[in-house]
PDB file of N, CA and C in Angstrom:
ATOM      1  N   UNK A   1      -0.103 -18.987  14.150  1.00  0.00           N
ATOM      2  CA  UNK A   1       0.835 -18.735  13.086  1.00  0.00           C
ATOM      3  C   UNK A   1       1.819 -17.663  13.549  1.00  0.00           C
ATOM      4  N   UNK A   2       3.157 -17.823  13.115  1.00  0.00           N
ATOM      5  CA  UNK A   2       4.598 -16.883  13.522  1.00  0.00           C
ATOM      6  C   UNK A   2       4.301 -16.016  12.990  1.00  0.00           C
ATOM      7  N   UNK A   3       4.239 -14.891  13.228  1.00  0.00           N
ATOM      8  CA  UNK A   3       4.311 -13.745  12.414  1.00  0.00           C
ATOM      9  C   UNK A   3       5.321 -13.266  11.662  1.00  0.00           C
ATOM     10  N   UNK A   4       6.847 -13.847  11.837  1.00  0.00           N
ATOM     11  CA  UNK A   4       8.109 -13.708  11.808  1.00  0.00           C
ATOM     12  C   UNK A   4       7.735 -14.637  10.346  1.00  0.00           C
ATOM     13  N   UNK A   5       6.981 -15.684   9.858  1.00  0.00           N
ATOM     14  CA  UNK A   5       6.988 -16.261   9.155  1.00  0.00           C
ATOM     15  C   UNK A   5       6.737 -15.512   8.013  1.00  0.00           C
ATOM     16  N   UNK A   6       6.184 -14.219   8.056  1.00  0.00           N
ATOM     17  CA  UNK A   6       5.739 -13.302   6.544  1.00  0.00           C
ATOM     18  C   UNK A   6       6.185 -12.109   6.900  1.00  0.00           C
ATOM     19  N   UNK A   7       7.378 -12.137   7.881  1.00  0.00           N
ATOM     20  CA  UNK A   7       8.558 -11.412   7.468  1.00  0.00           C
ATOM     21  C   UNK A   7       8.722 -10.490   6.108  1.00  0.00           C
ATOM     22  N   UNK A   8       9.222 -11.518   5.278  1.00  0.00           N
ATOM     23  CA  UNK A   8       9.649 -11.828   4.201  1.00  0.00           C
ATOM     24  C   UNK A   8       8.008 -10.749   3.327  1.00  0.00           C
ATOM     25  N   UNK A   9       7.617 -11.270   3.161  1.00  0.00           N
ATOM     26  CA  UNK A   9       6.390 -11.229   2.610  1.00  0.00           C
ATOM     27  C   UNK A   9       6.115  -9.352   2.695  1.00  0.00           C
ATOM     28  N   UNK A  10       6.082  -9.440   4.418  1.00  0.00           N
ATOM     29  CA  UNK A  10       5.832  -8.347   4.751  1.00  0.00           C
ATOM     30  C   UNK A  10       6.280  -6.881   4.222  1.00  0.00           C
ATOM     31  N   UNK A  11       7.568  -7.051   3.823  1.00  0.00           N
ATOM     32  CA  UNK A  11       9.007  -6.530   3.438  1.00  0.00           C
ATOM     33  C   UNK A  11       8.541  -6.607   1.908  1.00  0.00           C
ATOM     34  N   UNK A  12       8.018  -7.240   1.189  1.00  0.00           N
ATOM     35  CA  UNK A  12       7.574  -7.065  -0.017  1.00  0.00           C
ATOM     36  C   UNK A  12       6.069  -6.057  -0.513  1.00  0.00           C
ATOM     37  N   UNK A  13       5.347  -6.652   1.487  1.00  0.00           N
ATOM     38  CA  UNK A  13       4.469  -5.528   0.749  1.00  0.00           C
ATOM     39  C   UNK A  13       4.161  -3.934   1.469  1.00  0.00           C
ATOM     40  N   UNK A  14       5.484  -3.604   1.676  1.00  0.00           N
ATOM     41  CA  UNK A  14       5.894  -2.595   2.134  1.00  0.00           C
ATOM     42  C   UNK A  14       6.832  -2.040   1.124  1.00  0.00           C
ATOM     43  N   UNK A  15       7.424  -2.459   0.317  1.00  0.00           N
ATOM     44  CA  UNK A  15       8.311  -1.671  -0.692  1.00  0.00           C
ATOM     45  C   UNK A  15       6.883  -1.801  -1.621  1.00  0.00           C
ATOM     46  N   UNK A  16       6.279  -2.770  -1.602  1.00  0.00           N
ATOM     47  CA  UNK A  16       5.322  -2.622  -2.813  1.00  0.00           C
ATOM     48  C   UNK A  16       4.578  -1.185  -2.540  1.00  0.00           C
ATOM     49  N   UNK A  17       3.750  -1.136  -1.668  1.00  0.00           N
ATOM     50  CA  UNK A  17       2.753  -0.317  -1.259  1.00  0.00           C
ATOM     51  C   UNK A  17       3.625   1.259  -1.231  1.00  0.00           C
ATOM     52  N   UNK A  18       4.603   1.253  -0.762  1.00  0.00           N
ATOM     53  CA  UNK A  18       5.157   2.275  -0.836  1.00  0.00           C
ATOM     54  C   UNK A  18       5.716   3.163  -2.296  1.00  0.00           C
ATOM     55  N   UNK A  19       6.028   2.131  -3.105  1.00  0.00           N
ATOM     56  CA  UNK A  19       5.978   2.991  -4.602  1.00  0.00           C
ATOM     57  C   UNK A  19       4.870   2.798  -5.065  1.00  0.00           C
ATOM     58  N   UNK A  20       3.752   2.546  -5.212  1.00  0.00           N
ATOM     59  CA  UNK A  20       2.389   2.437  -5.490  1.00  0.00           C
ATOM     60  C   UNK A  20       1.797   4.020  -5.305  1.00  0.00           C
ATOM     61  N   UNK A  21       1.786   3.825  -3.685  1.00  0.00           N
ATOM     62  CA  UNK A  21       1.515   5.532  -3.314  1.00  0.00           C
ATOM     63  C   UNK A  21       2.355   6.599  -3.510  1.00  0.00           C
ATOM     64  N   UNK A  22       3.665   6.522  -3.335  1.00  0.00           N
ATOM     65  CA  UNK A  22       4.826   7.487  -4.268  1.00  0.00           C
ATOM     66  C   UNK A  22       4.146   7.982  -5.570  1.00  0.00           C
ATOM     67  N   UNK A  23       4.467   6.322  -6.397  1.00  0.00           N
ATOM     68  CA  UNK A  23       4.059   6.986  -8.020  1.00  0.00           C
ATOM     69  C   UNK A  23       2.906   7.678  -8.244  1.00  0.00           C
ATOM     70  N   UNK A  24       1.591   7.347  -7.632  1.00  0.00           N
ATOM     71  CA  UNK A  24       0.440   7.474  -7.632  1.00  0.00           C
ATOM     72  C   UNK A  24       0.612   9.307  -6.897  1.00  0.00           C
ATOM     73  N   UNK A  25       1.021   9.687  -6.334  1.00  0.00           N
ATOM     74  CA  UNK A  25       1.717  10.631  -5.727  1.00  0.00           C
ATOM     75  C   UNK A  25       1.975  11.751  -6.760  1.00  0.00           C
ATOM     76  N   UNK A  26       3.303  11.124  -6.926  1.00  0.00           N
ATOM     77  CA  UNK A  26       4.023  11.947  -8.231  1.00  0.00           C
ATOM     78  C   UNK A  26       2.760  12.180  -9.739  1.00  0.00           C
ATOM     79  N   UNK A  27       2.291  11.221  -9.833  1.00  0.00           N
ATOM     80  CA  UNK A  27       1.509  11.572 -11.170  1.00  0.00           C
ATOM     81  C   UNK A  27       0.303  12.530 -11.115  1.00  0.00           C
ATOM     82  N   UNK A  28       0.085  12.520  -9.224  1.00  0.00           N
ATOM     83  CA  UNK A  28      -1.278  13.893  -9.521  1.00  0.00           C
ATOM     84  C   UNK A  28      -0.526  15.062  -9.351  1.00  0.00           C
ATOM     85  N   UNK A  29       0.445  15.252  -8.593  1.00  0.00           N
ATOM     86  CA  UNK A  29       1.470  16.747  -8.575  1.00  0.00           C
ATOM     87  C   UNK A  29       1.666  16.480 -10.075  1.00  0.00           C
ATOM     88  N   UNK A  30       2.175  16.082 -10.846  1.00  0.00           N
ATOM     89  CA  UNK A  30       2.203  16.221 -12.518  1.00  0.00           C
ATOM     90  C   UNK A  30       0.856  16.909 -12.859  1.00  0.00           C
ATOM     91  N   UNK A  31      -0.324  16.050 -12.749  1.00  0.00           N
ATOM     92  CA  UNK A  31      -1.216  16.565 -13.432  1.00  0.00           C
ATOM     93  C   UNK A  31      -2.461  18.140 -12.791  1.00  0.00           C
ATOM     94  N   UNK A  32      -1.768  18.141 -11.642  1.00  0.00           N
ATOM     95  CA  UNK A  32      -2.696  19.705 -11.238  1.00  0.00           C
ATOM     96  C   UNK A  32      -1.656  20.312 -10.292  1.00  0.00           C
ATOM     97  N   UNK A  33       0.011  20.610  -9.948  1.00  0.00           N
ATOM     98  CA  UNK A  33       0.428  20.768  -9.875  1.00  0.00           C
ATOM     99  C   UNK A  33       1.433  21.738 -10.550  1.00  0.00           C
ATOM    100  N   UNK A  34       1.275  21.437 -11.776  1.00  0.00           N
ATOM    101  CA  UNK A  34       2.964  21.507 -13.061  1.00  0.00           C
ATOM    102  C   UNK A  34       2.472  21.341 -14.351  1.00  0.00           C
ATOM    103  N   UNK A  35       3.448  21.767 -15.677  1.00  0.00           N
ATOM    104  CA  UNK A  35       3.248  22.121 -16.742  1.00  0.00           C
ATOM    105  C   UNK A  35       4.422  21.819 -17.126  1.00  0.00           C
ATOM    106  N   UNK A  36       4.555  21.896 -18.380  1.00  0.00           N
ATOM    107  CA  UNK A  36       5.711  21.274 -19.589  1.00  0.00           C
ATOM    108  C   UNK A  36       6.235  20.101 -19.247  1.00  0.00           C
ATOM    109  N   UNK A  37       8.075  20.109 -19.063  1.00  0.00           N
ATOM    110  CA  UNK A  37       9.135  19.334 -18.596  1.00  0.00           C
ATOM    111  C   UNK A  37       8.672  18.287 -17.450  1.00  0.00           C
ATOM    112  N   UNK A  38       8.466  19.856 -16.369  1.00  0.00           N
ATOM    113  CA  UNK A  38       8.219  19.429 -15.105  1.00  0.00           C
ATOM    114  C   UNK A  38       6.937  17.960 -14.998  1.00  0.00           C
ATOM    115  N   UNK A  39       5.607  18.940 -15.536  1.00  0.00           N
ATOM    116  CA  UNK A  39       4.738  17.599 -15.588  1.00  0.00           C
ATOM    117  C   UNK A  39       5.205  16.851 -16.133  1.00  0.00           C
ATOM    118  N   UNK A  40       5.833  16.679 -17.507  1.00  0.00           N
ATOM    119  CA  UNK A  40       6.196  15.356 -17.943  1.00  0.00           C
ATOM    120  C   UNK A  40       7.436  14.609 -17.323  1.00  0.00           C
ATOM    121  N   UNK A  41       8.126  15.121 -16.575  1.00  0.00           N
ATOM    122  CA  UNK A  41       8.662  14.034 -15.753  1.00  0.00           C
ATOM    123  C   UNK A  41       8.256  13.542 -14.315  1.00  0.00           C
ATOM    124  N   UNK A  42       7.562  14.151 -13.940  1.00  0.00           N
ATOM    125  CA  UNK A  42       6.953  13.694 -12.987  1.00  0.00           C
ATOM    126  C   UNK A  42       5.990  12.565 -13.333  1.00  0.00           C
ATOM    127  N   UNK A  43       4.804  12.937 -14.249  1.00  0.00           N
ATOM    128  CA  UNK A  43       4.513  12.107 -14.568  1.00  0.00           C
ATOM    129  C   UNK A  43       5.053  10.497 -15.135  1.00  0.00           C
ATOM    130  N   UNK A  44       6.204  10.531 -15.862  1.00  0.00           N
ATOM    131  CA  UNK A  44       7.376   9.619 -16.189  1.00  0.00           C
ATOM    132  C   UNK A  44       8.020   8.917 -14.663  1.00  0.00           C
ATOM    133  N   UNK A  45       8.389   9.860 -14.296  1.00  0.00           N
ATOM    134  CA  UNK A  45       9.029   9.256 -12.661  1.00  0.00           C
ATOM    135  C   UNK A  45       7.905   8.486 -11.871  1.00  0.00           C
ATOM    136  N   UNK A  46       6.655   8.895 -11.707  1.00  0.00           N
ATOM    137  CA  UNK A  46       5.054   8.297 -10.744  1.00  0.00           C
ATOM    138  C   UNK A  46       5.274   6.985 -11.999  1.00  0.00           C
ATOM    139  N   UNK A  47       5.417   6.665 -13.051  1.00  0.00           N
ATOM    140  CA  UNK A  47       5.080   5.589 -14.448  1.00  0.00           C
ATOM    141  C   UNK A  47       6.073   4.441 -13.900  1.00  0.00           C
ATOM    142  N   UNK A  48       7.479   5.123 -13.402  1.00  0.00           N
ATOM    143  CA  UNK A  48       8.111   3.990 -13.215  1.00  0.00           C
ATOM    144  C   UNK A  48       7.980   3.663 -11.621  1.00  0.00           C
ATOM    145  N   UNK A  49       7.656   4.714 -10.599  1.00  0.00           N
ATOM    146  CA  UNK A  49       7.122   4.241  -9.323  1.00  0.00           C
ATOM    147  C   UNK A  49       6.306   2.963  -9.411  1.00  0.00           C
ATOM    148  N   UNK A  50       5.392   3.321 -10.398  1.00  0.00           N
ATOM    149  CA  UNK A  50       4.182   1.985 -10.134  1.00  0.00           C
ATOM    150  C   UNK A  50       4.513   0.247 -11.184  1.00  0.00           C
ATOM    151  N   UNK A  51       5.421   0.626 -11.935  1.00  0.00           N
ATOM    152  CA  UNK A  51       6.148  -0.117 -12.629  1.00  0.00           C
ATOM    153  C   UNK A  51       6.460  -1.216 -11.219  1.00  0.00           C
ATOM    154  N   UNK A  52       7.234  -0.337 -11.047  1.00  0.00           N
ATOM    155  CA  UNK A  52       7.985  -1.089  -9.485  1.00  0.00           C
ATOM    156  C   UNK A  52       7.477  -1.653  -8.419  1.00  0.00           C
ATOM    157  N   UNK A  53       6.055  -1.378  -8.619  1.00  0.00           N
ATOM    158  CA  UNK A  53       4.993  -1.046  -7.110  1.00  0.00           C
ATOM    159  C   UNK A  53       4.461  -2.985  -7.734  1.00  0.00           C
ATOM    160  N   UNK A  54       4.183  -2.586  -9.165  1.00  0.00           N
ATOM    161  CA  UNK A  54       3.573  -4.145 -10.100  1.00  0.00           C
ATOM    162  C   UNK A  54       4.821  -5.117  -9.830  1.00  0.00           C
ATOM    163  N   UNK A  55       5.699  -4.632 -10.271  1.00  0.00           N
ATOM    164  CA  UNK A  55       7.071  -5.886  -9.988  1.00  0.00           C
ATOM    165  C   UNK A  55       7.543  -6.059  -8.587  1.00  0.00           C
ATOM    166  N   UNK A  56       7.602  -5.671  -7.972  1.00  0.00           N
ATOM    167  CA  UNK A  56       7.612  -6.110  -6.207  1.00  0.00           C
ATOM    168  C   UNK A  56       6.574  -6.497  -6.000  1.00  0.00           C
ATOM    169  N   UNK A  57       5.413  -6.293  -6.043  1.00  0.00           N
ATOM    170  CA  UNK A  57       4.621  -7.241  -5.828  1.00  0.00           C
ATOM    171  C   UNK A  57       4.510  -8.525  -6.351  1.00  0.00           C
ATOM    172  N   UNK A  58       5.024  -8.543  -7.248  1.00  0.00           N
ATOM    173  CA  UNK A  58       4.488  -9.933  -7.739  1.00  0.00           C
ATOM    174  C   UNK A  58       5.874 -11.228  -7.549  1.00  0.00           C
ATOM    175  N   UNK A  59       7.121 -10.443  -6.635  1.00  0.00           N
ATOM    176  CA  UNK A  59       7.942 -11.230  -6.062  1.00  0.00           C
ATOM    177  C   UNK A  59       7.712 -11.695  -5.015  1.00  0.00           C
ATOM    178  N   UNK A  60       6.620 -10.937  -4.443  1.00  0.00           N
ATOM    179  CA  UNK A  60       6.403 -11.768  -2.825  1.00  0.00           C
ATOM    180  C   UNK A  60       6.612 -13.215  -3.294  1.00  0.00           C
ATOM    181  N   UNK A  61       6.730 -14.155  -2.006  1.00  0.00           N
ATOM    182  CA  UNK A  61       7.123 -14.988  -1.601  1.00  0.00           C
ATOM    183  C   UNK A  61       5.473 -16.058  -1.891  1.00  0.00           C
ATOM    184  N   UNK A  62       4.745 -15.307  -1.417  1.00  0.00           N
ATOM    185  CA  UNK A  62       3.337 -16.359  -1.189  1.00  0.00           C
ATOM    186  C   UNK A  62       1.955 -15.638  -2.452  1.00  0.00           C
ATOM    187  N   UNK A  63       1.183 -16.185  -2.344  1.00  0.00           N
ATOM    188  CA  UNK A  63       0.157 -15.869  -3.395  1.00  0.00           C
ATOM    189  C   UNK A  63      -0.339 -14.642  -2.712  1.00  0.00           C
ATOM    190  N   UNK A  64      -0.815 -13.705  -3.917  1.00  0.00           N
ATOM    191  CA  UNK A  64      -1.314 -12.807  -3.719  1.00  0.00           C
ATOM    192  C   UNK A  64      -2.999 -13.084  -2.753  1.00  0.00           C
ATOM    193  N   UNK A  65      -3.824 -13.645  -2.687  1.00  0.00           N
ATOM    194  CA  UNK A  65      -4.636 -13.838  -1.983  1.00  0.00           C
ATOM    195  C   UNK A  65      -4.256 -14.033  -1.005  1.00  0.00           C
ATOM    196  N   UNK A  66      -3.101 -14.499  -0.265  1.00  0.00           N
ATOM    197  CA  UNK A  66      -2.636 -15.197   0.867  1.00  0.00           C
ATOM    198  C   UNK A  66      -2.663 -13.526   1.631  1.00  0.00           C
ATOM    199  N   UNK A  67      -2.133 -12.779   1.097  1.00  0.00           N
ATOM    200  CA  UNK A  67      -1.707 -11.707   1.576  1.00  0.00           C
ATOM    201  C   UNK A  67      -2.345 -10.296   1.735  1.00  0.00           C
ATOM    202  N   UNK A  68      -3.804 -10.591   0.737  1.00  0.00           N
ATOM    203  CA  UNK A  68      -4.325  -9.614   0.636  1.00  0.00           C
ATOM    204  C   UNK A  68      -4.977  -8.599   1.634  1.00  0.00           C
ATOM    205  N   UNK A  69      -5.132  -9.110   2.610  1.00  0.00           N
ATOM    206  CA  UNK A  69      -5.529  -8.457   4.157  1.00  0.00           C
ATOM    207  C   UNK A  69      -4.333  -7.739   4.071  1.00  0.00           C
ATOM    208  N   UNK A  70      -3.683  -7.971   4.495  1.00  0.00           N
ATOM    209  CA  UNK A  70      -2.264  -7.610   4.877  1.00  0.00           C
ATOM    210  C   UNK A  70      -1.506  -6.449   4.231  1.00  0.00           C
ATOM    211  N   UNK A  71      -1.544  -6.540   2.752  1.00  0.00           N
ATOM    212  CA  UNK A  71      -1.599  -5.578   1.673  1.00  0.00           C
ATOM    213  C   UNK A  71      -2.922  -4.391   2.022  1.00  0.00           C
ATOM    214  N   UNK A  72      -3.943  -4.519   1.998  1.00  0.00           N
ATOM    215  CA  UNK A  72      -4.838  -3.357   1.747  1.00  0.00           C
ATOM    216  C   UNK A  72      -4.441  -2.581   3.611  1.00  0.00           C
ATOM    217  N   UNK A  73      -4.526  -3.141   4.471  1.00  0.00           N
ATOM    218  CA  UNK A  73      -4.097  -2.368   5.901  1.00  0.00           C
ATOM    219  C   UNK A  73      -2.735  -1.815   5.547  1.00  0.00           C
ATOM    220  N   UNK A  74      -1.864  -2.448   4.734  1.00  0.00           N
ATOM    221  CA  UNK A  74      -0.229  -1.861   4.737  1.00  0.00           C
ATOM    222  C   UNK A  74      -0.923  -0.428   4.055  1.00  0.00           C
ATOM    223  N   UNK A  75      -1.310  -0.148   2.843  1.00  0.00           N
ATOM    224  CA  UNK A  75      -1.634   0.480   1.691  1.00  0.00           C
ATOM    225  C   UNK A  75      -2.581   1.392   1.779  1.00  0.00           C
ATOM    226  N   UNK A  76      -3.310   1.203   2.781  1.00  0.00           N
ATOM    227  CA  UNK A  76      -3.921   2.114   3.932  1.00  0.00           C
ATOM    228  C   UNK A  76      -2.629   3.448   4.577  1.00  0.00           C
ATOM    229  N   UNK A  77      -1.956   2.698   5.349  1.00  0.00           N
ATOM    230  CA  UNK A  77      -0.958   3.273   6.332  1.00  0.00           C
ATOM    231  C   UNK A  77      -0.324   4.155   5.355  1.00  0.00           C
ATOM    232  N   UNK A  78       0.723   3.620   4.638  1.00  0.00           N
ATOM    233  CA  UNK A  78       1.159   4.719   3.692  1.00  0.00           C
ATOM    234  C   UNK A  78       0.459   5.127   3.135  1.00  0.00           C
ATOM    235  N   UNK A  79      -0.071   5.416   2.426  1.00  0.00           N
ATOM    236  CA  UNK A  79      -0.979   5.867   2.115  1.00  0.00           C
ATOM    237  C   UNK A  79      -1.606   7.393   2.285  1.00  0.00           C
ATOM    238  N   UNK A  80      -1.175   7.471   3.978  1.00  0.00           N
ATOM    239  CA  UNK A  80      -1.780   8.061   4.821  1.00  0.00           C
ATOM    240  C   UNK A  80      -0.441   8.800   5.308  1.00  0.00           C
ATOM    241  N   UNK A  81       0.762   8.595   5.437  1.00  0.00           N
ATOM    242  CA  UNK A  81       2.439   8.769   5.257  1.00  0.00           C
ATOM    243  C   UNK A  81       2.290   9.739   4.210  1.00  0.00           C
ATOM    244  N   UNK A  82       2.040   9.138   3.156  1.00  0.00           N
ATOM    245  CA  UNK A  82       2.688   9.767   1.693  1.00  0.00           C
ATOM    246  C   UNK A  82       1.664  10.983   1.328  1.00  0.00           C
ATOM    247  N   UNK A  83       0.632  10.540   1.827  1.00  0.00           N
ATOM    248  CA  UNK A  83      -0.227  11.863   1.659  1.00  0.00           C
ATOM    249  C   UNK A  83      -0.019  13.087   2.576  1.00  0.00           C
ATOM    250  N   UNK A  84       0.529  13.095   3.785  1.00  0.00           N
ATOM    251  CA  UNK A  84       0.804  14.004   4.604  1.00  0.00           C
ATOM    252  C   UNK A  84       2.400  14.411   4.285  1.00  0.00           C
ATOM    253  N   UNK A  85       3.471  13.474   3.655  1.00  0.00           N
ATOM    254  CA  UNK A  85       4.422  14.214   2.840  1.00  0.00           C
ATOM    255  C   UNK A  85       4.451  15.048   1.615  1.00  0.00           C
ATOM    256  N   UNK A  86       3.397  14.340   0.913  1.00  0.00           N
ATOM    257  CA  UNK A  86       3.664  15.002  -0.225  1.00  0.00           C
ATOM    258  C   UNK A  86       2.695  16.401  -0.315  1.00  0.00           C
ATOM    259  N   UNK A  87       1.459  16.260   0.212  1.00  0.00           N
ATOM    260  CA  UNK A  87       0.109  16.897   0.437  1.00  0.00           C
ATOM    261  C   UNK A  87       0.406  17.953   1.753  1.00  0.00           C
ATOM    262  N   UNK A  88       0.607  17.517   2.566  1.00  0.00           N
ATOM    263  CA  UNK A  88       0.477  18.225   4.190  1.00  0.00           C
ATOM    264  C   UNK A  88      -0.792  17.897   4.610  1.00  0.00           C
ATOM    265  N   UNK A  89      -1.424  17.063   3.954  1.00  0.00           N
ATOM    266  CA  UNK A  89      -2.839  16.686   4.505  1.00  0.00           C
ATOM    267  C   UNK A  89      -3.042  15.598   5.501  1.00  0.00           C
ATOM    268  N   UNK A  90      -3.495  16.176   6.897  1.00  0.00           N
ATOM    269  CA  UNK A  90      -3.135  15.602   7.896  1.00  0.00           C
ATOM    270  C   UNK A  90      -4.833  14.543   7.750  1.00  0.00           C
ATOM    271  N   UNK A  91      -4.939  13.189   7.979  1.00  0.00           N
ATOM    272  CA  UNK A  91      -5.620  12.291   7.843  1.00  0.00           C
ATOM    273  C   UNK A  91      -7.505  12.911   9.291  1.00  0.00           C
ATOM    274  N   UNK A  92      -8.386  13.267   8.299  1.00  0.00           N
ATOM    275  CA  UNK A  92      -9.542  13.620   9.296  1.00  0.00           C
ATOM    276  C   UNK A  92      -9.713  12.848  10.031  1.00  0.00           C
ATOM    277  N   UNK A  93     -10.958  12.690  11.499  1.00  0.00           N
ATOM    278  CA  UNK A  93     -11.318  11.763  12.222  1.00  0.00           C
ATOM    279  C   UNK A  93     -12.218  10.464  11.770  1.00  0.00           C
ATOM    280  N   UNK A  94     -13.189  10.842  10.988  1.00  0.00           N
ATOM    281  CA  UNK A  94     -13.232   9.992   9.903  1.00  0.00           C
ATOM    282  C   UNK A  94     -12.337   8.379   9.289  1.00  0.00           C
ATOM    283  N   UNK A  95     -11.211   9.477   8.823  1.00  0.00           N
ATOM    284  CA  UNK A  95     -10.331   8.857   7.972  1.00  0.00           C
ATOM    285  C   UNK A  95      -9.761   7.643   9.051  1.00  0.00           C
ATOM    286  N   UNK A  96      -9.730   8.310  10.022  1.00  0.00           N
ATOM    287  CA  UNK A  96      -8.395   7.651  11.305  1.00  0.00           C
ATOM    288  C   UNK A  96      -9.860   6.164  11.728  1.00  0.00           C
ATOM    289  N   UNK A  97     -10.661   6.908  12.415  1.00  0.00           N
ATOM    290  CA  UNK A  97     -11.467   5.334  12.678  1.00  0.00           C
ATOM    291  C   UNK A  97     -11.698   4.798  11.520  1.00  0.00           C
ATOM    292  N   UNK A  98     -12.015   5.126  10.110  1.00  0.00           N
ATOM    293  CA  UNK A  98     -12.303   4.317   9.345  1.00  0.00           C
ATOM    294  C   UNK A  98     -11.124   3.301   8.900  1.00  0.00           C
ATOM    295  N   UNK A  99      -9.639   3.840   9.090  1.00  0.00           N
ATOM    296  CA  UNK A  99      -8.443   3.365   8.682  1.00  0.00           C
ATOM    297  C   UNK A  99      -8.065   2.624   9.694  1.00  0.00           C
ATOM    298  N   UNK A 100      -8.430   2.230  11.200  1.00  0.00           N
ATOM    299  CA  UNK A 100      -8.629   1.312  12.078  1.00  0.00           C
ATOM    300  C   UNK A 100      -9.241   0.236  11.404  1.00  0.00           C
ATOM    301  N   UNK A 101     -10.720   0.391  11.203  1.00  0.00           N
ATOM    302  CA  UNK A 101     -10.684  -0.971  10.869  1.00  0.00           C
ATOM    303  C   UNK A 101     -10.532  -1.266   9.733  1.00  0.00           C
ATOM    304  N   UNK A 102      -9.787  -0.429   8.889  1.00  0.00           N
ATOM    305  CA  UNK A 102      -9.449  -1.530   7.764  1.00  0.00           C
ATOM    306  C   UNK A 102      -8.315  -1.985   8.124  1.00  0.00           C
ATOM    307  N   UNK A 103      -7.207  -1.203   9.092  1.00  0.00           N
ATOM    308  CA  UNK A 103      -6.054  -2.289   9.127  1.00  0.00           C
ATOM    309  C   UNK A 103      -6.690  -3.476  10.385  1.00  0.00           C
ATOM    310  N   UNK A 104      -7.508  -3.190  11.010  1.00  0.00           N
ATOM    311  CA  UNK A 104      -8.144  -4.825  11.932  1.00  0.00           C
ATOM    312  C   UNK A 104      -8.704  -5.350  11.263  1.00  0.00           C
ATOM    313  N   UNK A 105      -9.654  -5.238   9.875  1.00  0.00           N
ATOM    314  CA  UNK A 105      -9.518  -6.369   8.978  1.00  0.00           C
ATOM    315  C   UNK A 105      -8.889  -6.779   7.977  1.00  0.00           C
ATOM    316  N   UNK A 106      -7.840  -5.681   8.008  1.00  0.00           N
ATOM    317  CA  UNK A 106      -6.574  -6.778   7.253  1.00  0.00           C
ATOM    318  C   UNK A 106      -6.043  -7.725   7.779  1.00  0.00           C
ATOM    319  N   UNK A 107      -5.832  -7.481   9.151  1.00  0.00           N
ATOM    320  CA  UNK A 107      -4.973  -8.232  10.431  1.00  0.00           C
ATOM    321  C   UNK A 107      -6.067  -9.805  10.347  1.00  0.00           C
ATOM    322  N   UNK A 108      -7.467  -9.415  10.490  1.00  0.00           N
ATOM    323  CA  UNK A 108      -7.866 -10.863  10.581  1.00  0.00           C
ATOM    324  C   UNK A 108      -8.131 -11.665   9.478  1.00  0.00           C
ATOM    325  N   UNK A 109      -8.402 -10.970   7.640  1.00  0.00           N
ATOM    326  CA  UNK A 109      -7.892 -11.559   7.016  1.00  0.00           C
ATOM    327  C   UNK A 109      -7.091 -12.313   6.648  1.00  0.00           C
ATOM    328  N   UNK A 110      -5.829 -11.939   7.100  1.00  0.00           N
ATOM    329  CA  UNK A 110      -4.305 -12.384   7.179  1.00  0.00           C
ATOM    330  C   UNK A 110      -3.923 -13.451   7.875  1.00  0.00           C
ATOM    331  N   UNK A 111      -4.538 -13.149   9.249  1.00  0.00           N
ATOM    332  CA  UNK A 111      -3.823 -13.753  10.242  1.00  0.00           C
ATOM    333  C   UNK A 111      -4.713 -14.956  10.417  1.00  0.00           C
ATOM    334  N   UNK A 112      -6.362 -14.591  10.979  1.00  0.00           N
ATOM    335  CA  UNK A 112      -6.947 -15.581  11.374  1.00  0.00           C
ATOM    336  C   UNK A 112      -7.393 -16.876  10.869  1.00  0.00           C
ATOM    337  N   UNK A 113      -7.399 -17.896  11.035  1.00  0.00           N
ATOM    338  CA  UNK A 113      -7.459 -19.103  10.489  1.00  0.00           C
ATOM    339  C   UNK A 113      -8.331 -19.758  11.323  1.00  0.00           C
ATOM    340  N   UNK A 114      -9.796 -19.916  11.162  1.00  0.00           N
ATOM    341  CA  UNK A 114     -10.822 -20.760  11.332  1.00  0.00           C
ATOM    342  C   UNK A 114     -10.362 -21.826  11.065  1.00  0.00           C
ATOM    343  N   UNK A 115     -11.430 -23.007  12.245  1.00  0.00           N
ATOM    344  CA  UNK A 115     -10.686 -24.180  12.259  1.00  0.00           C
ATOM    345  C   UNK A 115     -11.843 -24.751  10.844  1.00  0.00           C
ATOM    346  N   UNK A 116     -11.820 -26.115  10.810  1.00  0.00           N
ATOM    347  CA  UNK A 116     -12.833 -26.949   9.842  1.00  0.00           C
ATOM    348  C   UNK A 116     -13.634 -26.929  10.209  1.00  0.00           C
ATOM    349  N   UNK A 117     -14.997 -27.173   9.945  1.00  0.00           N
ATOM    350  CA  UNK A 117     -16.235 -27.351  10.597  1.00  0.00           C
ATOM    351  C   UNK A 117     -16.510 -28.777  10.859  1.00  0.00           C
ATOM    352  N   UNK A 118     -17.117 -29.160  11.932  1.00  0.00           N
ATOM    353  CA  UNK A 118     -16.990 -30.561  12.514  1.00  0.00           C
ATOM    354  C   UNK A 118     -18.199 -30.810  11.698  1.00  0.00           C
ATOM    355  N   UNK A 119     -18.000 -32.164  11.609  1.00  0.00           N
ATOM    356  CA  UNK A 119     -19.187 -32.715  11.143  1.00  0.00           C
ATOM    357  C   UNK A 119     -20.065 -33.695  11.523  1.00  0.00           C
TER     358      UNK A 119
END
C-alpha cells in the first residue's frame, strides 16, 4: 500500500490530534494554573480546541477504524510536542521506549495487511 495514498488522511489526523492536545492543554493550565477571567477563558479557548479536534476528525477521508493505528501513534507524538511546549516537560526514558512502540503499533495497525487464510 502507497503511503502517499493517506496523505490526505494523514493531514487530517494531524490537525486533529494537534487541537485535541492543545485544547486538552489549555484546559489543565485553566484549571491548576489560573483563576477568574484568565481560567475562564482558557478554559473556553481548550472547549473550542477540542470542538475542532471532534470536527476534523470526523472529515477524514476514510473510516475511523481504518485509521486508528495511525491516529493513536500521531497522538502519542504530539502529545509529547505539546507537553514539552506548554509544560517544559521533557518526555522520561520510560515514556520514549514505551512511545516507540506505540507508534510501531500504530504503523502495523495501519499499514499491515495480512493476506486471507488459505484453505
Amino acid at each position: 500500500m502507497n503511503f502517499s495514498q493517506h496523505l490526505p488522511s494523514f493531514l487530517f489526523l494531524l490537525l486533529a490530534t494537534s487541537l485535541e492536545v492543545s485544547g486538552d492543554a489549555l484546559v489543565r493550565m485553566g484549571i491548576y494554573n489560573h483563576a477568574g477571567l484568565t481560567r475562564l477563558g482558557l478554559m473556553l479557548a481548550g472547549a473550542a480546541l477540542l470542538f475542532g479536534y471532534g470536527f476534523s476528525l470526523n472529515l477524514a477521508p476514510l473510516q475511523f477504524g481504518q485509521v486508528v493505528g495511525l491516529y493513536i501513534a500521531t497522538l502519542f507524538v504530539i502529545w509529547q510536542i505539546i507537553n514539552f511546549i506548554a509544560f517544559r516537560a521533557w518526555p522520561t526514558l520510560p515514556i520514549l521506549v514505551g512511545g516507540a512502540l506505540i507508534v510501531a503499533g500504530g504503523f502495523i495497525v495501519s499499514f499491515w495487511r495480512a493476506g486471507l487464510p488459505q484453505s
